[in-house]
Protein backbone atom coordinates (compact mmCIF):
# COMPACT_ATOMS: atom_id res chain seq x y z
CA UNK A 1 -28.65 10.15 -2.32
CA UNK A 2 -25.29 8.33 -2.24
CA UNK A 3 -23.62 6.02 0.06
CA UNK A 4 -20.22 7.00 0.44
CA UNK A 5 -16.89 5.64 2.52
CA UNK A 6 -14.31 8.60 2.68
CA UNK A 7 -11.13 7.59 3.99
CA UNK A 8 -8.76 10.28 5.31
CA UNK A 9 -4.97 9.48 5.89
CA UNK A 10 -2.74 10.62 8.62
CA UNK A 11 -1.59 14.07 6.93
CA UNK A 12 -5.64 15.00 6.85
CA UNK A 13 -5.58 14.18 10.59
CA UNK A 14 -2.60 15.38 11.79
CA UNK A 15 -3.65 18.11 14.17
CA UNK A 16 -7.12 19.11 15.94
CA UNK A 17 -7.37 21.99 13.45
CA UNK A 18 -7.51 19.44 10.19
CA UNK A 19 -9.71 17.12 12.74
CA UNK A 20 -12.23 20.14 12.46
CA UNK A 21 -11.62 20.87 8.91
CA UNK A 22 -12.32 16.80 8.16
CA UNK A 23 -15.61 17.32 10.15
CA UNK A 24 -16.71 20.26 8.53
CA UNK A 25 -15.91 18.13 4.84
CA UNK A 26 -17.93 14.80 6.30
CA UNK A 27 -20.92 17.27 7.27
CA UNK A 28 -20.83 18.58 3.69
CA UNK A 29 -21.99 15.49 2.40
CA UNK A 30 -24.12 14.70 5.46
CA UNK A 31 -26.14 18.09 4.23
CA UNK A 32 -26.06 16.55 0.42
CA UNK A 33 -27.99 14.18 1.83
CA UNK A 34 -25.50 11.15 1.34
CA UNK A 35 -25.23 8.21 4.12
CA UNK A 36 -21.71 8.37 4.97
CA UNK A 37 -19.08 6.32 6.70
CA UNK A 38 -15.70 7.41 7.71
CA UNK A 39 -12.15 5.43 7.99
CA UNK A 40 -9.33 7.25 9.75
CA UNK A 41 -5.44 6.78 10.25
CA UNK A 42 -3.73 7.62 13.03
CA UNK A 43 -2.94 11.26 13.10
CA UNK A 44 0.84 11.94 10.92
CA UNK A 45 3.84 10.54 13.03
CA UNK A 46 2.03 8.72 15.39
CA UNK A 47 2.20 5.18 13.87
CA UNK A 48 5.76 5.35 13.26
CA UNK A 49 6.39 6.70 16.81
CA UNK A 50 4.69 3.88 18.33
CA UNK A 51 6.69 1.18 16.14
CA UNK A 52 9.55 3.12 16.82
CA UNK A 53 8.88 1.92 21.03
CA UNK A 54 8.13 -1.41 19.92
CA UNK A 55 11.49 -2.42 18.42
CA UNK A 56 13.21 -0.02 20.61
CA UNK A 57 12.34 -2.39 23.54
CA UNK A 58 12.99 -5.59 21.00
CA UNK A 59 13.65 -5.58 17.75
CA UNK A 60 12.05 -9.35 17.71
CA UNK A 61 9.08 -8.38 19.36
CA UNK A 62 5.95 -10.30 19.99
CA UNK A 63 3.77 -9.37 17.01
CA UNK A 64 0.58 -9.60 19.12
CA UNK A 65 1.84 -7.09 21.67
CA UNK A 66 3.01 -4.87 18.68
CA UNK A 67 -0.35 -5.01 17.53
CA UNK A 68 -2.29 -4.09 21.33
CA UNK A 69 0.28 -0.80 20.83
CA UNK A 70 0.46 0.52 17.06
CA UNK A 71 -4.26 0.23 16.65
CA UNK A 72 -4.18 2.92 19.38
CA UNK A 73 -2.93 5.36 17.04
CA UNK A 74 -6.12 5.00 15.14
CA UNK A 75 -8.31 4.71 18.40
CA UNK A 76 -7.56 7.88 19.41
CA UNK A 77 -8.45 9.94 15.92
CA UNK A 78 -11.33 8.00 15.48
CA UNK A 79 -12.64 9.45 18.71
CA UNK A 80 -11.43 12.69 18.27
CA UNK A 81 -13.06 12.84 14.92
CA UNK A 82 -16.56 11.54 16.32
CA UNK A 83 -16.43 14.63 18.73
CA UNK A 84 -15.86 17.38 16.24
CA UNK A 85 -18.71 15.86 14.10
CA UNK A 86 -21.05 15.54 17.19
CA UNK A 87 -19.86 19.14 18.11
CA UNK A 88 -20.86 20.47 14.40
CA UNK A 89 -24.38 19.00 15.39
CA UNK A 90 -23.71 15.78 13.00
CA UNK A 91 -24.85 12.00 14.71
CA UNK A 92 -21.48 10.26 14.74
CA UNK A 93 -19.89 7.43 16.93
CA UNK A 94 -16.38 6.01 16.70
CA UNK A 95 -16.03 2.22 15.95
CA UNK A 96 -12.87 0.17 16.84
CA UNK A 97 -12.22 -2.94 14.22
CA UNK A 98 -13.51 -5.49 16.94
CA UNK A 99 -16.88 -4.26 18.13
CA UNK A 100 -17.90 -3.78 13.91
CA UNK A 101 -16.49 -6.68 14.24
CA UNK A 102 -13.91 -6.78 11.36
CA UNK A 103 -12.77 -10.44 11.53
CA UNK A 104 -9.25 -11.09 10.24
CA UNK A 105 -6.82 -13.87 10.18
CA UNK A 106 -4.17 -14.45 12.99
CA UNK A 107 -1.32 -13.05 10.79
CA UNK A 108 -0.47 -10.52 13.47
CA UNK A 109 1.36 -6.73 11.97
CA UNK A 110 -0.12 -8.05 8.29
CA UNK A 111 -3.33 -9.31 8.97
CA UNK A 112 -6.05 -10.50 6.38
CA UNK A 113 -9.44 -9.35 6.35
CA UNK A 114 -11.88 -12.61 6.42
CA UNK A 115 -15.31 -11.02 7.08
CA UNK A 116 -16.88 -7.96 7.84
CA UNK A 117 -20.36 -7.46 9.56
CA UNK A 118 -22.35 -4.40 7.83
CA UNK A 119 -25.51 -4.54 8.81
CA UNK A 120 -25.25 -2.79 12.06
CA UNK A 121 -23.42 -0.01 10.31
CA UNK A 122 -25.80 0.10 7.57
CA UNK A 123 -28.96 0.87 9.94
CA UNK A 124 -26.76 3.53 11.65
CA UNK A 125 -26.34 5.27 8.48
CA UNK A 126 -29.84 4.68 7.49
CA UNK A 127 -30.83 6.63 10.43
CA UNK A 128 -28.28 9.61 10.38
CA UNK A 129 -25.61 8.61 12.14
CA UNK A 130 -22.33 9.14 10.68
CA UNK A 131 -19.48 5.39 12.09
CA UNK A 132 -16.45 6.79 12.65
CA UNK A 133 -14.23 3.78 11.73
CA UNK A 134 -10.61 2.94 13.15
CA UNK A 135 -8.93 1.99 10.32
CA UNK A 136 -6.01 -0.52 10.08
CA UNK A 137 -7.27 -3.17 12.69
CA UNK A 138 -9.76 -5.68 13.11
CA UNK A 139 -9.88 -8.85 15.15
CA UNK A 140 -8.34 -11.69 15.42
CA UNK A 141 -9.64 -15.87 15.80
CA UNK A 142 -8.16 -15.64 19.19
CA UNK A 143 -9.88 -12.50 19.83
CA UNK A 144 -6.79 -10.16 20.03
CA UNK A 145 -6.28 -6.77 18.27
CA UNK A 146 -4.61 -7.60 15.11
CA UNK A 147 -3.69 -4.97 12.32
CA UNK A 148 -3.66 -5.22 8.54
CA UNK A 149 0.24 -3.97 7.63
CA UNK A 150 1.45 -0.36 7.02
CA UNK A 151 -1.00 1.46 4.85
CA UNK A 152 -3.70 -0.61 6.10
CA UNK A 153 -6.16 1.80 6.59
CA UNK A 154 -7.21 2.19 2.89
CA UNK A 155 -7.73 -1.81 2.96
CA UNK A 156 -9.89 -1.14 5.61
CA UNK A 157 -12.20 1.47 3.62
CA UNK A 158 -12.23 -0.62 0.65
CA UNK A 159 -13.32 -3.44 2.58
CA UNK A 160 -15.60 -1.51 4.48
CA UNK A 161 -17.07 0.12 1.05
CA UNK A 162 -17.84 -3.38 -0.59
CA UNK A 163 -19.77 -4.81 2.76
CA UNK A 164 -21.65 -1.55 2.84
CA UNK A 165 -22.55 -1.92 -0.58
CA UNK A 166 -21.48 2.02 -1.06
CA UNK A 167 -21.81 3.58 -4.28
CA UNK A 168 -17.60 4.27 -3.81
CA UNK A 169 -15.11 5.19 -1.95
CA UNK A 170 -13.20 8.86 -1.69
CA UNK A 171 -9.30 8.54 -0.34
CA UNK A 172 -8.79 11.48 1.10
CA UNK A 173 -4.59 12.46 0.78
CA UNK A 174 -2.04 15.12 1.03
CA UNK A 175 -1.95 14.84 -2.98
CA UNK A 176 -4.80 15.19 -5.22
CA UNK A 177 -4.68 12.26 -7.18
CA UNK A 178 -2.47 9.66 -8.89
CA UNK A 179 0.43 11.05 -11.08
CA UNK A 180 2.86 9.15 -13.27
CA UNK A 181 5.59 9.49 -11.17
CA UNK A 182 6.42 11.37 -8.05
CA UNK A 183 5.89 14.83 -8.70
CA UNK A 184 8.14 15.90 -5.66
CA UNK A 185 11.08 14.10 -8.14
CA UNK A 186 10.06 15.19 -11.30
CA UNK A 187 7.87 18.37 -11.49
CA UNK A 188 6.75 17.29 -14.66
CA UNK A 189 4.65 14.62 -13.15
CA UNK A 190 1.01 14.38 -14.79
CA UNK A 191 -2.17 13.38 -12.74
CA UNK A 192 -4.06 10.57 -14.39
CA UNK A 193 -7.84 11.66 -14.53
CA UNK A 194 -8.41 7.91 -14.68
CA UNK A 195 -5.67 4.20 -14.32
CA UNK A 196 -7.36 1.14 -14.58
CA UNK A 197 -7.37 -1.09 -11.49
CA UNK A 198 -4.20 -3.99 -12.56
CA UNK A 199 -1.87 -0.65 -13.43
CA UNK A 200 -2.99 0.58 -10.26
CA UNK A 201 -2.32 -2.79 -8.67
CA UNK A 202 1.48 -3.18 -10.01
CA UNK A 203 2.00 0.60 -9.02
CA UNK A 204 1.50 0.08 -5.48
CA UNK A 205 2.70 -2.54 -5.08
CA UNK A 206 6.33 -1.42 -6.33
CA UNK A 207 6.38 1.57 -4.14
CA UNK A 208 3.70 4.23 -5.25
CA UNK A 209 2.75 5.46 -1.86
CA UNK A 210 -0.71 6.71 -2.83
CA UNK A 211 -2.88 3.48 -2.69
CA UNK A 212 -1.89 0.32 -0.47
CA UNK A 213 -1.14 -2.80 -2.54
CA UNK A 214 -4.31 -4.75 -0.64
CA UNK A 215 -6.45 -1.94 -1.03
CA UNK A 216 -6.66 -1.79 -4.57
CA UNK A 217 -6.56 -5.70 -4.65
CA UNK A 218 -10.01 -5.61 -3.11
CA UNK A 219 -11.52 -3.04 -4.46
CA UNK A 220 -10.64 -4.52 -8.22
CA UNK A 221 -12.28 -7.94 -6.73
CA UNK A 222 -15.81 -6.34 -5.65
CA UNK A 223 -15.31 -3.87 -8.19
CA UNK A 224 -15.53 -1.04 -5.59
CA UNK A 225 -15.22 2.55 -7.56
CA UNK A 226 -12.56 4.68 -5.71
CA UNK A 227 -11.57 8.28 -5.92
CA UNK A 228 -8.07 9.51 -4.78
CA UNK A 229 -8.70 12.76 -3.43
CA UNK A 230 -6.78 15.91 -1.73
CA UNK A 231 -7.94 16.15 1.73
CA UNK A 232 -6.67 19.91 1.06
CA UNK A 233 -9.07 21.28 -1.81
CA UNK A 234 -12.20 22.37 -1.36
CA UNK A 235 -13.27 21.42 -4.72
CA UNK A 236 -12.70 17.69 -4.56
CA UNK A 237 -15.39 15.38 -5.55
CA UNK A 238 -16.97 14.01 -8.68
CA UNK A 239 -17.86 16.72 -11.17
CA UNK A 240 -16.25 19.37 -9.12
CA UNK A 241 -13.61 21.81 -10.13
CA UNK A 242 -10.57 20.18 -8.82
CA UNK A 243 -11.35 16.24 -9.06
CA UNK A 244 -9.03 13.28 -8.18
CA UNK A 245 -8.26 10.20 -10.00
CA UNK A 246 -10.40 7.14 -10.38
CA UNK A 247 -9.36 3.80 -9.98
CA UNK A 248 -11.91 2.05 -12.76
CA UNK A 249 -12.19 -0.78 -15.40
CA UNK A 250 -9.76 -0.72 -18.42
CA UNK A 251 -12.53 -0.61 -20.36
CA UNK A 252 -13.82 2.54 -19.10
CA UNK A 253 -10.28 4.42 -20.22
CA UNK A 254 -10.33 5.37 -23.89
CA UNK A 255 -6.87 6.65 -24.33
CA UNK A 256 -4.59 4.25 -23.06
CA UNK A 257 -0.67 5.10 -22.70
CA UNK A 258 1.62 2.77 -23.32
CA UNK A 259 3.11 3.12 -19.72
CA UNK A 260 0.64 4.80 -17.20
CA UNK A 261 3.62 5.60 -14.78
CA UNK A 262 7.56 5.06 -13.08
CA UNK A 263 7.22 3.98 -9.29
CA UNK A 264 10.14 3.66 -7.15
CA UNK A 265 10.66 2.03 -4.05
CA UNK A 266 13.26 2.72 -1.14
CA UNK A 267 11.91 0.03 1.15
CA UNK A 268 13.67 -2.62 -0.71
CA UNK A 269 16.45 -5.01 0.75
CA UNK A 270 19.12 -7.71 -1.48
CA UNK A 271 19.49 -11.06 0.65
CA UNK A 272 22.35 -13.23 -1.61
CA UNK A 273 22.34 -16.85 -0.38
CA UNK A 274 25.83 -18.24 -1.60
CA UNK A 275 27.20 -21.88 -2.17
CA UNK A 276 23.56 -23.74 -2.56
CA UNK A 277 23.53 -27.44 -3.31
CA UNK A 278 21.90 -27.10 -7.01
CA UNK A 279 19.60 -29.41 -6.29
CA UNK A 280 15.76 -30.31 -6.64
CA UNK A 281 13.78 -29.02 -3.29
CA UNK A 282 16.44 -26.23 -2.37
CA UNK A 283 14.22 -23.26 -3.25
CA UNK A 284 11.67 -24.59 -1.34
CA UNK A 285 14.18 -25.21 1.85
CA UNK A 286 14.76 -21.31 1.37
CA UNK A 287 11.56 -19.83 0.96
CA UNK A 288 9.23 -22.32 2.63
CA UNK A 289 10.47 -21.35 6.35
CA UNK A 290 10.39 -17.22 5.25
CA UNK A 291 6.92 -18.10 3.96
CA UNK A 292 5.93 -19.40 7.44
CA UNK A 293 7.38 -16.64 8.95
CA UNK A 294 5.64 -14.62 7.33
CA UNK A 295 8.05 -13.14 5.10
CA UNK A 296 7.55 -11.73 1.45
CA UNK A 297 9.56 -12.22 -0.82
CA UNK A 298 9.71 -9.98 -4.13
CA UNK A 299 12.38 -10.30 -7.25
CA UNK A 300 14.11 -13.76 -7.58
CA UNK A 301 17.09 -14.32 -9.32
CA UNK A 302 19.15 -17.97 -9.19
CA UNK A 303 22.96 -18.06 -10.56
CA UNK A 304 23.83 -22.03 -11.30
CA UNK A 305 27.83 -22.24 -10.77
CA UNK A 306 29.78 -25.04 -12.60
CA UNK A 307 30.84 -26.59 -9.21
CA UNK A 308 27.42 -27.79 -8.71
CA UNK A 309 26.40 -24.81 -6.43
CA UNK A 310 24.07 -21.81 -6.87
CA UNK A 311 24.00 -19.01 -5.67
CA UNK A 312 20.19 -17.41 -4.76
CA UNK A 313 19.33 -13.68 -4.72
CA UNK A 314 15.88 -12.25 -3.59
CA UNK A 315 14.55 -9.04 -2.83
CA UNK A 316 12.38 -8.28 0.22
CA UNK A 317 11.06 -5.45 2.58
CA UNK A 318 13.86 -3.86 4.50
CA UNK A 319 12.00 -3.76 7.70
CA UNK A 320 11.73 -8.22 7.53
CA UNK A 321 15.56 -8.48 6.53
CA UNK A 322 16.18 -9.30 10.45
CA UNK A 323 13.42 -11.55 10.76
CA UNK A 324 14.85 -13.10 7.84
CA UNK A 325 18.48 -13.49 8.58
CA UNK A 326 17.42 -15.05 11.67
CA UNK A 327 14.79 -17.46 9.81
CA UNK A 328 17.34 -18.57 7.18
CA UNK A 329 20.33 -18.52 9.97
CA UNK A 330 18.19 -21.42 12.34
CA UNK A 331 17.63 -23.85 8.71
CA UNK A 332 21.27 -23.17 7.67
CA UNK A 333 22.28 -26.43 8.09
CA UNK A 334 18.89 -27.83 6.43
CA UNK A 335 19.87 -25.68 3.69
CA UNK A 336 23.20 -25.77 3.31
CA UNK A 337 24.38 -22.78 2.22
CA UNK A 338 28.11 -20.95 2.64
CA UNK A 339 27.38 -17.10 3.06
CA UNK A 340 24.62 -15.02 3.77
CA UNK A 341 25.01 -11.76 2.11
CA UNK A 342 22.31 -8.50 2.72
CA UNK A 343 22.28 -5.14 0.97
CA UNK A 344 20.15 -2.08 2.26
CA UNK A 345 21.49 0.70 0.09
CA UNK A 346 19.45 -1.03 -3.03
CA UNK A 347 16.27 0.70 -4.60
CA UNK A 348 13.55 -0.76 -7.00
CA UNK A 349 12.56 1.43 -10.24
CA UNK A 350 9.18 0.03 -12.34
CA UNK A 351 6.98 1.07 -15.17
CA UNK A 352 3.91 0.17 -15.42
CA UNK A 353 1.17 0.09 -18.03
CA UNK A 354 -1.64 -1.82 -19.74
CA UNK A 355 -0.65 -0.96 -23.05
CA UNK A 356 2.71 -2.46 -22.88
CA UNK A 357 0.63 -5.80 -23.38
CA UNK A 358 0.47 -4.84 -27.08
CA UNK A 359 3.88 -2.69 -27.55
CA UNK A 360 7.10 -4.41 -27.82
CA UNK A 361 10.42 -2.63 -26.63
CA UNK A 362 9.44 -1.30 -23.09
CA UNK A 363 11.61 -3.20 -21.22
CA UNK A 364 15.09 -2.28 -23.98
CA UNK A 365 14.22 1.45 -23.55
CA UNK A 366 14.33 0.84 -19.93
CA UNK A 367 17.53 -0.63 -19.85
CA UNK A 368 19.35 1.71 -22.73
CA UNK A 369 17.57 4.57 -20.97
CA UNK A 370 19.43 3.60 -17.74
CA UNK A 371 22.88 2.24 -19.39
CA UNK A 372 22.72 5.48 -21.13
CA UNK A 373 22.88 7.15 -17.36
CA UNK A 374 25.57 4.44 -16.18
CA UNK A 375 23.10 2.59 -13.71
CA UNK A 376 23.72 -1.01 -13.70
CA UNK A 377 21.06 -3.08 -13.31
CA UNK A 378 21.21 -5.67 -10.49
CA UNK A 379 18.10 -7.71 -10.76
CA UNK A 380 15.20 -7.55 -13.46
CA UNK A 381 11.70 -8.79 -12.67
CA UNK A 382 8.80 -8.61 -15.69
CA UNK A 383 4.78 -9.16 -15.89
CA UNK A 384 2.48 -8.87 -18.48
CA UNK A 385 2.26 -4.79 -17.72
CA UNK A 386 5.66 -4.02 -15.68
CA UNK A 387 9.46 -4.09 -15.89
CA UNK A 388 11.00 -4.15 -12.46
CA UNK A 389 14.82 -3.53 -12.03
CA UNK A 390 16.48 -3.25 -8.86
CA UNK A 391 19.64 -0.08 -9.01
CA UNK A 392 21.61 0.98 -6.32
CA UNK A 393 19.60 3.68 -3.62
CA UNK A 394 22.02 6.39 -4.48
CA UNK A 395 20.45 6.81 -8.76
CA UNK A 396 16.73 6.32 -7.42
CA UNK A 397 15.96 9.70 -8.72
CA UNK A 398 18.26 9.93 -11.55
CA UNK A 399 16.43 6.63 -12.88
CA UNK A 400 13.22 7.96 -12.22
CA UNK A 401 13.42 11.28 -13.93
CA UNK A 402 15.08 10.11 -16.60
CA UNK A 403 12.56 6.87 -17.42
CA UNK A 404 9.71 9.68 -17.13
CA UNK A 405 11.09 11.34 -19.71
CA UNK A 406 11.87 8.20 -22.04
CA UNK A 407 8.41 7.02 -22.17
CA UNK A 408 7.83 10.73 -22.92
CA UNK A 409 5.58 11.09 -19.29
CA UNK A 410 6.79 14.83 -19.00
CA UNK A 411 3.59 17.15 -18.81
């Protein structure tokens, strides 16, 4: 017997008919004799629709009241879900993220999980019953609905895996497991049988879709083992005919590529702060208020001008560039600064991989592969096992079939 989160997106919820068929998957292992926990997304479409209101009404909304509308989404299919099981004959409740409670931080739209409280769960499972778990929210110290940012539903499983002390945790997806690339832009794309938690880390968080950035931060902290999954096969699970990917230890991967896989991302916006007084404390005047405002901030890149100004380019999510133009528009005078300058139409293009900490050259076939293609290169970012450049939108997939094929990806 196994204890087991499975976590299905929004594509394996979308409709009452994939409601049923997730049921009749959950009672599966309920009949193998596994305790079992679920985490649900809102059904496909509904998140964005209800986002979509939000900043329709204001685009500078009140993140709290954003938050009381966009954890419905989940509210609903965690109900839904905890009728078709108790309709199959399976013991199931639903459970919203404050009655678990799932404690987070008062970061309202990107809440941090602080604590969760298992033990209530665990005796449910220990005596049949099957928590139904809204994913993507939790509660705040003022006791408002927070949630956990886009995506946040696999955080929530992760999370939810580790304080259970399950033996892992299945993401259930429209794909059926992690590939180097995006096999709907190169059809060459191979799935990994296995990636190693940090290349897993750096490959969400530079745009692959499959795993949330926080998610697979967590789950390489507690060491939780997790299985990307097609919520679409019936064969999907360890040792059966059609398995996922695992998300494991570098030490448990034998034979290790050089680069693991090319993510893009179309999310990305260029903020250029002109005419900057080059002097000591001025990055901190810039990024200190976006930091408050809780405002990432990605790729950094500072031009020193011979007239004793800089000039200061970042990268950042598209969806904060208001936020931010507003933020950096009320300390323009602390800051000084002559022109603002954004750009949407931008795109960031990575490669990632564990074994580039022992190979030399990744980062010059990179940028020969994409002179060779005439993209120019706007901003470069590097860690130990990535090479980030930021290209104009329009070459996104030119760049990314074209690095697949470089670091000779192509199945």
């Amino acid at each position: 017997m196994a204890r087991i989160v499975m976590k299905f997106g929004g594509t394996s919820v979308a409709d009452l008919e994939r409601i049923r068929h997730v049921a009749a998957r959950v009672k599966r292992e309920v009949d193998s004799g596994n305790e079992v926990a679920v985490v649900v997304s809102a059904m496909a479409g509904t998140t964005n629709r209800l986002v979509g209101w939000c900043t329709q009404l204001a685009p500078l909304h009140d993140a709290r009241e954003y938050d009381a509308v966009v954890a419905t989404g989940e509210q609903v299919t965690a109900g839904l879900l905890a009728i078709a099981l108790q309709a199959l004959g399976v013991a199931a409740r639903s459970w919203l993220g404050w009655q678990i409670p799932l404690a987070t931080d008062d970061a309202h739209g990107k809440a941090r999980i602080q604590s969760i409280e298992g033990a209530e769960l665990i005796r449910r499972m220990q005596s049949g019953q099957v928590p139904v778990v809204a994913g993507f929210q939790g509660v705040g110290p003022d006791r408002r609905v927070t949630t956990l940012g886009r995506g946040g539903s696999d955080t929530s499983a992760v999370a939810l895996a580790a304080a259970l002390r399950a033996d892992r945790c299945d993401i259930y997806t429209d794909v059926d497991g992690i590939y180097t690339t995006d096999p709907r832009i190169v059809a060459r794309a191979r799935k990994l049988v296995k990636i190693a938690y940090e290349e897993m880390l750096e490959l969400a968080s530079v745009g692959a879709k499959v795993l949330q950035t926080r998610s697979v931060e967590l789950a390489m902290k507690e060491r939780v083992r997790v299985q990307v999954l097609s919520s679409f096969d019936d064969g999907t699970s360890l040792g059966g005919d059609l398995p996922g990917t695992l998300v494991v230890d570098e030490d448990e991967i034998v034979e290790q590529e050089i680069v693991s896989g090319i993510a893009y991302s179309r999310d990305e916006a260029k903020v250029t702060v002109r005419g900057v007084p080059d002097r000591p404390g001025v990055a901190a005047a810039i990024f200190g208020p976006l930091s408050a405002a809780s405002i990432n901030v990605d790729m950094i890149v500072q031009n020193v001008s011979a007239d004793g100004t800089t000039d200061l380019t970042f990268t950042l999510n598209r969806a904060d560039l208001p936020r931010a133009e507003q933020t950096l528009g009320e300390h323009r005078a602390g800051i000084g600064f002559a022109a603002l300058l954004a750009d949407r139409e931008v795109a960031k293009i990575s490669v990632v991989g564990v074994g580039m900490r022992s190979h030399s050259g990744v980062a010059s076939t990179m940028f020969r592969t994409l002179a060779d293609k005439g993209i120019n290169i706007q901003v470069i970012s590097t860690s130990e096992i990535k090479v980030s450049v930021l290209i104009a939108a329009e070459y996104t997939e030119l760049a990314v079939r074209a690095l697949h094929t470089a670091y000779g990806l192509d199945a």
